[in-house]
C-alpha atoms as a PDB file:
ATOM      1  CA  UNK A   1      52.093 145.746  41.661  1.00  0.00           C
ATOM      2  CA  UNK A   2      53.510 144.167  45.037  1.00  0.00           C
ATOM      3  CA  UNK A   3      56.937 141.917  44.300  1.00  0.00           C
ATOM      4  CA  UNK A   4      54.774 139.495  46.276  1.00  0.00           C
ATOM      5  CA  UNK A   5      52.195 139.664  42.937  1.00  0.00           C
ATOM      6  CA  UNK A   6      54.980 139.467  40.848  1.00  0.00           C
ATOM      7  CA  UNK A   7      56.704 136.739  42.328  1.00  0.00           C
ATOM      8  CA  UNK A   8      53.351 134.613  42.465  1.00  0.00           C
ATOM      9  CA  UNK A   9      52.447 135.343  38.830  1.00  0.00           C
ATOM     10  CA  UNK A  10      56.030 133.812  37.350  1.00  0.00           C
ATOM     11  CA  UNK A  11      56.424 131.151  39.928  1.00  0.00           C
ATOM     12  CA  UNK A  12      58.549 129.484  42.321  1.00  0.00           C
ATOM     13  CA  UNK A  13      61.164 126.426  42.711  1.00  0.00           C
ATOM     14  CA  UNK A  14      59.898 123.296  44.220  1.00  0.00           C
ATOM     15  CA  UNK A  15      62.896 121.324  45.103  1.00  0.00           C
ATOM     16  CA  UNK A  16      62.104 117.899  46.212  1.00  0.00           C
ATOM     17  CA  UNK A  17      65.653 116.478  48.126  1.00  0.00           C
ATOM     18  CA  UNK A  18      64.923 112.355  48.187  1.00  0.00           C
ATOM     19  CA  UNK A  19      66.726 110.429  50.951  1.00  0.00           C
ATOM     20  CA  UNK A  20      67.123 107.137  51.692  1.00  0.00           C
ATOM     21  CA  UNK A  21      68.568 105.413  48.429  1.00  0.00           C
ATOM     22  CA  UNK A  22      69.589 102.481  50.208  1.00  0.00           C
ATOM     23  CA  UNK A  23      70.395 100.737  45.904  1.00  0.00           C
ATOM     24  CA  UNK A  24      72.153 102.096  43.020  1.00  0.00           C
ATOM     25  CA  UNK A  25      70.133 100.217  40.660  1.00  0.00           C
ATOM     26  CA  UNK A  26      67.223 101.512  38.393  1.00  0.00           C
ATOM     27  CA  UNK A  27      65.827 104.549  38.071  1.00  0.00           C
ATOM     28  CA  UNK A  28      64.323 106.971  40.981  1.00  0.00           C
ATOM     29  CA  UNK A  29      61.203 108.410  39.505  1.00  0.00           C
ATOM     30  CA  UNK A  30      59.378 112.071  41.003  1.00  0.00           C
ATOM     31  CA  UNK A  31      56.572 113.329  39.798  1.00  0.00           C
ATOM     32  CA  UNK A  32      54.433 116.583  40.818  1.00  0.00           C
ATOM     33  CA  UNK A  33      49.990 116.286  40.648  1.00  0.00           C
ATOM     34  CA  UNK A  34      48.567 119.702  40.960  1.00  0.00           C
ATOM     35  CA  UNK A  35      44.951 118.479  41.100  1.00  0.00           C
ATOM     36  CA  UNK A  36      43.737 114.986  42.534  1.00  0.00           C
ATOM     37  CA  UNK A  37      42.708 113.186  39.061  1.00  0.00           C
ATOM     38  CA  UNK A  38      45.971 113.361  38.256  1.00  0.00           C
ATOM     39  CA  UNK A  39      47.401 112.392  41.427  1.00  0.00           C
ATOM     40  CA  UNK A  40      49.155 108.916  41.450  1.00  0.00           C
ATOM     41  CA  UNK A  41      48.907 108.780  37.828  1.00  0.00           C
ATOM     42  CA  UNK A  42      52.725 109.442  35.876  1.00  0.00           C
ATOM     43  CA  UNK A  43      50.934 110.489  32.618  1.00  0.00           C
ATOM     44  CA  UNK A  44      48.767 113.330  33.911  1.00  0.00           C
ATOM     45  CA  UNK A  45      52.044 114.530  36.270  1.00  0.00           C
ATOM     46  CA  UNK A  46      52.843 118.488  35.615  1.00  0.00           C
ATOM     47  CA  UNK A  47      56.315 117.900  36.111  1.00  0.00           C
ATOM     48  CA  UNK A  48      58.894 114.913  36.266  1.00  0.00           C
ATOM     49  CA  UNK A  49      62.098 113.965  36.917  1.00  0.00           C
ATOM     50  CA  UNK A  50      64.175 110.584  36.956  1.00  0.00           C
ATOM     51  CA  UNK A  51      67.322 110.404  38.495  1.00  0.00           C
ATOM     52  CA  UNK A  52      70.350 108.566  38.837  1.00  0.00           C
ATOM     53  CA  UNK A  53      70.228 106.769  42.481  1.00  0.00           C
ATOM     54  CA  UNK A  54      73.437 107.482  44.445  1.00  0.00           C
ATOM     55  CA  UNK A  55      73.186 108.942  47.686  1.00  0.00           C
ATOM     56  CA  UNK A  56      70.655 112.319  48.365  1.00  0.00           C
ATOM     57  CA  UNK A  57      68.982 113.372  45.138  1.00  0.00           C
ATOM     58  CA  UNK A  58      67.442 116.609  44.058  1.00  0.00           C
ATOM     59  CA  UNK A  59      65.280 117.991  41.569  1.00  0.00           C
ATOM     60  CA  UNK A  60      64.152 120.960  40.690  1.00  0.00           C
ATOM     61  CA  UNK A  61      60.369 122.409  39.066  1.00  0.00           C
ATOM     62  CA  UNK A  62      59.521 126.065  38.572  1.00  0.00           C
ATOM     63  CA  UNK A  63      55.673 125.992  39.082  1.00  0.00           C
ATOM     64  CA  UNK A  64      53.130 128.424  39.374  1.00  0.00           C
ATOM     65  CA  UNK A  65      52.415 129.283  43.045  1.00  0.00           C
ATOM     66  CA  UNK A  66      49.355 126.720  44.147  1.00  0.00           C
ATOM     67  CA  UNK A  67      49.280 123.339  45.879  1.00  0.00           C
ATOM     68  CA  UNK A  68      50.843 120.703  44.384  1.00  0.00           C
ATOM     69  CA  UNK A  69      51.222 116.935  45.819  1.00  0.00           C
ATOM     70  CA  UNK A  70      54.681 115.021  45.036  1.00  0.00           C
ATOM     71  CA  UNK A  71      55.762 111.185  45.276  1.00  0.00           C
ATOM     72  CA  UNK A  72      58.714 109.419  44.182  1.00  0.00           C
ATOM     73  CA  UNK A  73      59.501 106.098  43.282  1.00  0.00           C
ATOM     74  CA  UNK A  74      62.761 103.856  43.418  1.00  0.00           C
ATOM     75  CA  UNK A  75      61.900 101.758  40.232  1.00  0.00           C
ATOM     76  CA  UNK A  76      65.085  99.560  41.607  1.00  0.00           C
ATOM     77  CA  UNK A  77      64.169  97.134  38.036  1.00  0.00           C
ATOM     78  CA  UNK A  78      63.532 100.159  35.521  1.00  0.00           C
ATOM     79  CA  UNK A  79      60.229  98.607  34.227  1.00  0.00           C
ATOM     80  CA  UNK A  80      58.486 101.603  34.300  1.00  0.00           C
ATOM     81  CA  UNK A  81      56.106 101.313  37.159  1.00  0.00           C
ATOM     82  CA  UNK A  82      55.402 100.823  41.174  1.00  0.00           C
ATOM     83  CA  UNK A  83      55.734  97.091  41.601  1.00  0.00           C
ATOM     84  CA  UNK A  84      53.615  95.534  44.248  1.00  0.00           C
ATOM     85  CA  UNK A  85      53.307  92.962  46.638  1.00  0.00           C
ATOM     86  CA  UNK A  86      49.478  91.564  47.063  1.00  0.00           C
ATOM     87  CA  UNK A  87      49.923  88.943  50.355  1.00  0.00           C
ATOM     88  CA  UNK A  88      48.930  89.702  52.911  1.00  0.00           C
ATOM     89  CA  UNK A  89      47.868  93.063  51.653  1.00  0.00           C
ATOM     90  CA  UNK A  90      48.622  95.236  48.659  1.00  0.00           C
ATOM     91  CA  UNK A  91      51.503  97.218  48.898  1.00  0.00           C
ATOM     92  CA  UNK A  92      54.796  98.596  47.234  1.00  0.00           C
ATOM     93  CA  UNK A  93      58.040  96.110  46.630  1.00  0.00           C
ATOM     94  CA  UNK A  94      59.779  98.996  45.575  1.00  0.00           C
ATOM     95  CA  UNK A  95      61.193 102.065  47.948  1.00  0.00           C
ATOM     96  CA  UNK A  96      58.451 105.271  47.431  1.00  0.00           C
ATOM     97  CA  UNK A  97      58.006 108.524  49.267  1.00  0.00           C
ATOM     98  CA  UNK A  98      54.673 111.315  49.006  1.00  0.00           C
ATOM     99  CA  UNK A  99      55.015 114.654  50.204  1.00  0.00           C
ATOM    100  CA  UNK A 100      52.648 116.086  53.561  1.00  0.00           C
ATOM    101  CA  UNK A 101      53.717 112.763  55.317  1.00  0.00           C
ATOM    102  CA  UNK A 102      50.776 111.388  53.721  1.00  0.00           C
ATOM    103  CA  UNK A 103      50.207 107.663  55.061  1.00  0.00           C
ATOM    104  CA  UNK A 104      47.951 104.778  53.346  1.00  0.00           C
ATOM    105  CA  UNK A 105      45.007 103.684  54.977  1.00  0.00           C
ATOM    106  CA  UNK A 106      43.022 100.776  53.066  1.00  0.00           C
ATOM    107  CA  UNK A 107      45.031 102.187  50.183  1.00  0.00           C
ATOM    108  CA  UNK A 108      47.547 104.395  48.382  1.00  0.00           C
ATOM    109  CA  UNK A 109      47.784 108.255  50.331  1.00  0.00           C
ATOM    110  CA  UNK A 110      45.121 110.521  49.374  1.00  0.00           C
ATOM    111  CA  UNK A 111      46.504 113.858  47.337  1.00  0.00           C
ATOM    112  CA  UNK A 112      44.196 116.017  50.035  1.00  0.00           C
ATOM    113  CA  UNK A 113      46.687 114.308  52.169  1.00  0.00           C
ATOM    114  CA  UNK A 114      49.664 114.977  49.971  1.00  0.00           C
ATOM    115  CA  UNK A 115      49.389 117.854  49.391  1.00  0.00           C
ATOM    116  CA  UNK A 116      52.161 121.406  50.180  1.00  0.00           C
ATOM    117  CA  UNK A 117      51.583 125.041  49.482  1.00  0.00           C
ATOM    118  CA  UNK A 118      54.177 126.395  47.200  1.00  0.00           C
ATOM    119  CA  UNK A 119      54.441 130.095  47.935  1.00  0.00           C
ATOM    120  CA  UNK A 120      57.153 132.525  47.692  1.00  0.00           C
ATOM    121  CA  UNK A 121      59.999 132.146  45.687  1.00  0.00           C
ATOM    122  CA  UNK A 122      60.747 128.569  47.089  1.00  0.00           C
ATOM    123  CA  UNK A 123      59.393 125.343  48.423  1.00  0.00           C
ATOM    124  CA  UNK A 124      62.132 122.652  49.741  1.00  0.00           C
ATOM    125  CA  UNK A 125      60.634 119.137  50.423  1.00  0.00           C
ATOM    126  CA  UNK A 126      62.865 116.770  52.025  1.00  0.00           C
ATOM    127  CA  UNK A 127      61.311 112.732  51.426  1.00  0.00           C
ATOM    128  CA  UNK A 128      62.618 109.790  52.448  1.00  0.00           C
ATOM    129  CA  UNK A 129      62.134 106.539  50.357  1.00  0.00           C
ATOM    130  CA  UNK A 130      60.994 103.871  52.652  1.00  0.00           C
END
């Protein structure tokens, strides 16, 4: 068996750098779908993080080579979810980021859109909170 085999069947490191912590308040929130019924939704995340906000953050997940989508949330009041804004249109009060420059249109990203290839031994995703 190929290292490339080997490496593949025990997995690699995603590590998702977040930029753009403009606030040292609350809580800054990652989480990792690996399918899209679980994408967008914290409970049915494979892996998650929260971090401290000050300055660049990273985490780290060792994952099974595959595609995985990843966003991150600056929960700025630690309540535990994405607050929103509805007027004149539904979107986030808080700072988020999603992996594969995935934009909204008429909604949240899609995880099609979201979505990296983590192959190798390593993945580094770089997201800014905006």
């Amino acid at each position: 068996m190929g290292w490339w085999l080997m490496s593949a069947a025990w997995g690699a490191t995603l590590q998702v750098v977040v930029a753009g912590v403009a606030h040292d308040d609350g809580t800054v929130r990652v989480w990792v779908a690996d399918r899209s019924d679980a994408w967008l939704e914290p409970e049915r995340a494979v892996a998650s993080a929260e971090l401290s906000p000050s300055g660049t953050l990273r985490a780290a997940f060792e994952l099974p080579a595959g595609d995985y989508a990843v966003w991150v949330v600056h929960d700025r009041n630690d309540n535990g979810s994405l607050d929103m804004r509805w007027l004149p249109y539904p979107r986030p009060a808080e700072p988020v980021a999603v992996s594969g420059d995935a934009q909204p249109v008429l909604g949240p990203p899609t995880f099609r859109g979201a979505t990296v290839a983590l192959v190798g031994d390593e993945l580094v995703l770089s997201l800014e909170l905006e």
